[in-house]
N, C-alpha and C. Protein backbone atom coordinates (compact mmCIF):
# COMPACT_ATOMS: atom_id res chain seq x y z
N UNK A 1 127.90 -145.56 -51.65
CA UNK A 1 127.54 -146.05 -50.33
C UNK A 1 128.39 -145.33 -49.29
N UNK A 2 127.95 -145.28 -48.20
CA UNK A 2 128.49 -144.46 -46.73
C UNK A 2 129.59 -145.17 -46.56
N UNK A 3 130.56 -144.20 -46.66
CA UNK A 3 132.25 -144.53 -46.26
C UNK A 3 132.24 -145.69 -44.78
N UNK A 4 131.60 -145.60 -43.95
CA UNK A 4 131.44 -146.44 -42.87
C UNK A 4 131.40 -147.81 -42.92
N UNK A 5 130.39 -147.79 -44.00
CA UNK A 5 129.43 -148.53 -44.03
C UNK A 5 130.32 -149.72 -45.50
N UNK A 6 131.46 -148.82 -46.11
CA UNK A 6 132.00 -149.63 -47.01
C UNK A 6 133.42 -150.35 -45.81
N UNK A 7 134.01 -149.18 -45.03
CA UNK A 7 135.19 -149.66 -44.09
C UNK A 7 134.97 -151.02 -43.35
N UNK A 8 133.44 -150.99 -43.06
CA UNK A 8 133.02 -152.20 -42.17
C UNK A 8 132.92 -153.35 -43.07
N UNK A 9 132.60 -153.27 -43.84
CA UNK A 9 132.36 -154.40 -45.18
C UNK A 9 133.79 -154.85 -45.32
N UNK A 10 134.89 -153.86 -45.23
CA UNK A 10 136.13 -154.39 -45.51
C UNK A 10 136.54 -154.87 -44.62
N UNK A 11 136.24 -154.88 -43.22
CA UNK A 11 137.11 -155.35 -41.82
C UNK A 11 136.01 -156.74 -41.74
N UNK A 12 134.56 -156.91 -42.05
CA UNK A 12 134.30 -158.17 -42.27
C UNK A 12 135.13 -159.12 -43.15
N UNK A 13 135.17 -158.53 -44.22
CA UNK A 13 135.71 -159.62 -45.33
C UNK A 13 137.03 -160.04 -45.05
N UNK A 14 137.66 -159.18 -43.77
CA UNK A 14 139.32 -159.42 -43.07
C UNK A 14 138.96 -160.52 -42.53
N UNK A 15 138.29 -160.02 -41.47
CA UNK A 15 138.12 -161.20 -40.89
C UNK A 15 137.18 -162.56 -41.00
N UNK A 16 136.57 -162.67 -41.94
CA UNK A 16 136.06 -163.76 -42.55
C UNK A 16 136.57 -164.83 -43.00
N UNK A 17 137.78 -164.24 -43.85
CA UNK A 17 139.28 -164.71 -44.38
C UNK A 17 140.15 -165.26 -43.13
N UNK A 18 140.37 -164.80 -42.18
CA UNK A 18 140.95 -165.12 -41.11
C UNK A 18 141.15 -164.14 -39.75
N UNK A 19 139.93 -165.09 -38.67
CA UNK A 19 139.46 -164.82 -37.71
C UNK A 19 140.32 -164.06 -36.81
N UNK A 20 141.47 -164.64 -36.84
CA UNK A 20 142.98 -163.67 -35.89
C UNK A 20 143.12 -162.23 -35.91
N UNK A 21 142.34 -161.77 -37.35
CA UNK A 21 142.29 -160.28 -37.21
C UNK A 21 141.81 -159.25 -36.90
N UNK A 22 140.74 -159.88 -35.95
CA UNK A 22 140.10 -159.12 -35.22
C UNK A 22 140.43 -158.92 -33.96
N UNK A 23 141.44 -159.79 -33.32
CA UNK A 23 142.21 -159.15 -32.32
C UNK A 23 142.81 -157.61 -32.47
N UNK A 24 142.70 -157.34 -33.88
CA UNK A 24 143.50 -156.05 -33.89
C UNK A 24 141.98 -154.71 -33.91
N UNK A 25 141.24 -154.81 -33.69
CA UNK A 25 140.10 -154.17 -34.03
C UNK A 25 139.82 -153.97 -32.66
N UNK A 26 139.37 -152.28 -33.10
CA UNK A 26 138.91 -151.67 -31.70
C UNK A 26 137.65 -152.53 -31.54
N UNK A 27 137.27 -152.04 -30.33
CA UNK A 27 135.58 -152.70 -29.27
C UNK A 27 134.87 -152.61 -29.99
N UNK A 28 134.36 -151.37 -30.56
CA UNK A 28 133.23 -151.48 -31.64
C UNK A 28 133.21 -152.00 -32.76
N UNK A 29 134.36 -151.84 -33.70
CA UNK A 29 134.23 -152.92 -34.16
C UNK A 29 134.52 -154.00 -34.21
N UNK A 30 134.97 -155.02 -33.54
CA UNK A 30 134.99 -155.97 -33.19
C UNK A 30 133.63 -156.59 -32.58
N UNK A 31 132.90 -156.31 -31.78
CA UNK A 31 131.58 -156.20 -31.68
C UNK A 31 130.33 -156.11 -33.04
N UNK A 32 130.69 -155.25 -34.11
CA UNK A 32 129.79 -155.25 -35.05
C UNK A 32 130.16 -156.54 -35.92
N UNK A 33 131.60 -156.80 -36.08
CA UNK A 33 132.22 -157.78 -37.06
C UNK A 33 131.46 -159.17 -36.40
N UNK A 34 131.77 -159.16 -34.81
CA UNK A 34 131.35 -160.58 -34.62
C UNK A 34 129.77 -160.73 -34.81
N UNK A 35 128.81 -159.68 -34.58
CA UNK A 35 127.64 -159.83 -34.63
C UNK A 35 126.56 -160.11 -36.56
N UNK A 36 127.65 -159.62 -37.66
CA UNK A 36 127.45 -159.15 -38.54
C UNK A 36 128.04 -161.11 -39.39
N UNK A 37 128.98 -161.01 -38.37
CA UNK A 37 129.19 -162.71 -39.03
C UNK A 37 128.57 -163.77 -38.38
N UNK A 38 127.63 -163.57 -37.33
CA UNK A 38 126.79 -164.32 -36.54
C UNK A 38 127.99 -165.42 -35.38
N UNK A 39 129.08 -164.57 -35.15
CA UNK A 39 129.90 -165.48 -34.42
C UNK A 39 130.06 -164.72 -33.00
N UNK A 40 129.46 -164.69 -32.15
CA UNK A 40 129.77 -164.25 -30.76
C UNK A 40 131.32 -164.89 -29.91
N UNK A 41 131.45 -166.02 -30.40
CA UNK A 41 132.72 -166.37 -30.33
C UNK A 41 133.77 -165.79 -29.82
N UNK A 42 134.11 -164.42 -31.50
CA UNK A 42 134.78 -163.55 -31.49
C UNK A 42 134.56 -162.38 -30.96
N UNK A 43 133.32 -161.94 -30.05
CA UNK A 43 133.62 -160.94 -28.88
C UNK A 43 134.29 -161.30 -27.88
N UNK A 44 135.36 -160.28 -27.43
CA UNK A 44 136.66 -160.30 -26.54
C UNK A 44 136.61 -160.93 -25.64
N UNK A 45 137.43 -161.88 -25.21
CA UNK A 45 137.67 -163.07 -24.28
C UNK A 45 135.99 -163.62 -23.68
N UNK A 46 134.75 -163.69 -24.37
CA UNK A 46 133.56 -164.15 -23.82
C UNK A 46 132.84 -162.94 -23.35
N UNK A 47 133.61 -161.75 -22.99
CA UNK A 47 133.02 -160.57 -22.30
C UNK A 47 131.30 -160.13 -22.27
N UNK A 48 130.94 -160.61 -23.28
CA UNK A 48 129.89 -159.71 -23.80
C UNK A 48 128.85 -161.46 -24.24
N UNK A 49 127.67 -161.18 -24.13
CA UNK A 49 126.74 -161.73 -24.44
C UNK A 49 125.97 -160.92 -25.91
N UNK A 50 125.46 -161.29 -26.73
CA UNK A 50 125.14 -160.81 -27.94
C UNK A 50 123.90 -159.66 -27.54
N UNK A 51 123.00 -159.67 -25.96
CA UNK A 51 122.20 -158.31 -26.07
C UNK A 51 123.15 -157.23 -25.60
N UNK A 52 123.84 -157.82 -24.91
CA UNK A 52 125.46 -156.87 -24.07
C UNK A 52 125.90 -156.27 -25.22
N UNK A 53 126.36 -156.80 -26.08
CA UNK A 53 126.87 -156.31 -27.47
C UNK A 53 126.44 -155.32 -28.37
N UNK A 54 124.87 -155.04 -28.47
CA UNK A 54 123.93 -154.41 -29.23
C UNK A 54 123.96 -153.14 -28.13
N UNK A 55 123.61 -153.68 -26.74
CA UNK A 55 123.43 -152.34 -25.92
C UNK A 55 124.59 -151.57 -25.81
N UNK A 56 125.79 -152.31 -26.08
CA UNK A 56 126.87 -151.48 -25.73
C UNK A 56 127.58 -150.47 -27.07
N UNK A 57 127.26 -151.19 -28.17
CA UNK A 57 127.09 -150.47 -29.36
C UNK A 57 126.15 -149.02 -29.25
N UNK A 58 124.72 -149.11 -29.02
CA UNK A 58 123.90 -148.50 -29.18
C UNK A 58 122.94 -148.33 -30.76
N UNK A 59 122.13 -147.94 -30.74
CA UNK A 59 121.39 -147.32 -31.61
C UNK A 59 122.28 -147.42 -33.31
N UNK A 60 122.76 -145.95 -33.53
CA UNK A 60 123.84 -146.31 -34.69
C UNK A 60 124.40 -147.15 -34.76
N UNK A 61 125.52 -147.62 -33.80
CA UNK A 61 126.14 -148.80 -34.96
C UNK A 61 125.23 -149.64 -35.14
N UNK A 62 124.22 -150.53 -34.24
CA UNK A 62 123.71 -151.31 -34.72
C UNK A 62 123.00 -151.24 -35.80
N UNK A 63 122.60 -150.04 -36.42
CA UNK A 63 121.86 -149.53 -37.85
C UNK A 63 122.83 -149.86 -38.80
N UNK A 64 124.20 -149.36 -38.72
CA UNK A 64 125.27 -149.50 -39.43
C UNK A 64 125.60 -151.25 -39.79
N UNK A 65 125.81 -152.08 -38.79
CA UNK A 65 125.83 -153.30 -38.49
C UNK A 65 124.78 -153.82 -39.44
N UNK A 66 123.99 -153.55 -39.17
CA UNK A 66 122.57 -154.58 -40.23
C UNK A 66 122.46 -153.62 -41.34
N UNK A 67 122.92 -152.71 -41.96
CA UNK A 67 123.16 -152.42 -43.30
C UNK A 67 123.82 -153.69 -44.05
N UNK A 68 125.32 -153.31 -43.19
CA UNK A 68 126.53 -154.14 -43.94
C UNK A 68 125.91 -155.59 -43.85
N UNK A 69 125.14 -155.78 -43.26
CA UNK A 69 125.03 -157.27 -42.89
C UNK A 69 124.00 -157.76 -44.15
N UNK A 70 123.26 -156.74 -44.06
CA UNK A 70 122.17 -156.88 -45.54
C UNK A 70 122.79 -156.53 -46.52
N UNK A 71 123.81 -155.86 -46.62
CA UNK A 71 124.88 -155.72 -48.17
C UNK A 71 125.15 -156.81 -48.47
N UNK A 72 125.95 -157.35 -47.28
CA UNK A 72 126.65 -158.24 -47.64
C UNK A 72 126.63 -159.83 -48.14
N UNK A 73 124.90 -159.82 -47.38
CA UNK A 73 123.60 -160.90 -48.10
C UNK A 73 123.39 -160.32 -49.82
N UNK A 74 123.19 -159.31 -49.86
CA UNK A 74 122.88 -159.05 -51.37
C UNK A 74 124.16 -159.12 -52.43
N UNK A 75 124.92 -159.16 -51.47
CA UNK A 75 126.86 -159.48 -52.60
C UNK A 75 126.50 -160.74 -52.75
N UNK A 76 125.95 -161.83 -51.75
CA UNK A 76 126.38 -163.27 -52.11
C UNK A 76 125.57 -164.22 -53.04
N UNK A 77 124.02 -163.02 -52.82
CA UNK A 77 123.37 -163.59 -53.85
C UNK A 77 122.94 -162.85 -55.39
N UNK A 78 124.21 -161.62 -55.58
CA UNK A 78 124.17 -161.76 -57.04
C UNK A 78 125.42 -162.94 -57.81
């Protein structure tokens, strides 16, 4: 699988475990993490609204984003 696409899987499963660590995560990802765990929450201080989020990403990550997001559905149900 795409080196990207495994790094992001790992900064989800960080912060899944505990939410505080995405303070340390650049914009983008922090943006894909919160969108990929369905928590808008955790985009930066409210900044961003979830279409704000996608547009500000663009195109790729959001491809990248709903990979990991569909990986990471297919990890939970083997």
């Amino acid at each position: 699988m795409d080196e990207a696409i495994e790094r992001l899987k790992r900064l989800v499963r960080s912060v899944a475990e505990d939410p505080r660590h995405i303070r340390k995560l650049i914009l983008a990802d922090r943006l894909m993490v919160a969108l990929i765990l369905n928590k808008p929450e955790l985009f930066p201080d409210g900044e961003f609204a979830i279409l704000q989020a996608v547009e500000h990403l663009g195109d790729e990550l959001v491809r990248t984003a709903i990979k990991v997001e569909k990986a990471s559905a297919r990890d939970m149900d083997d």
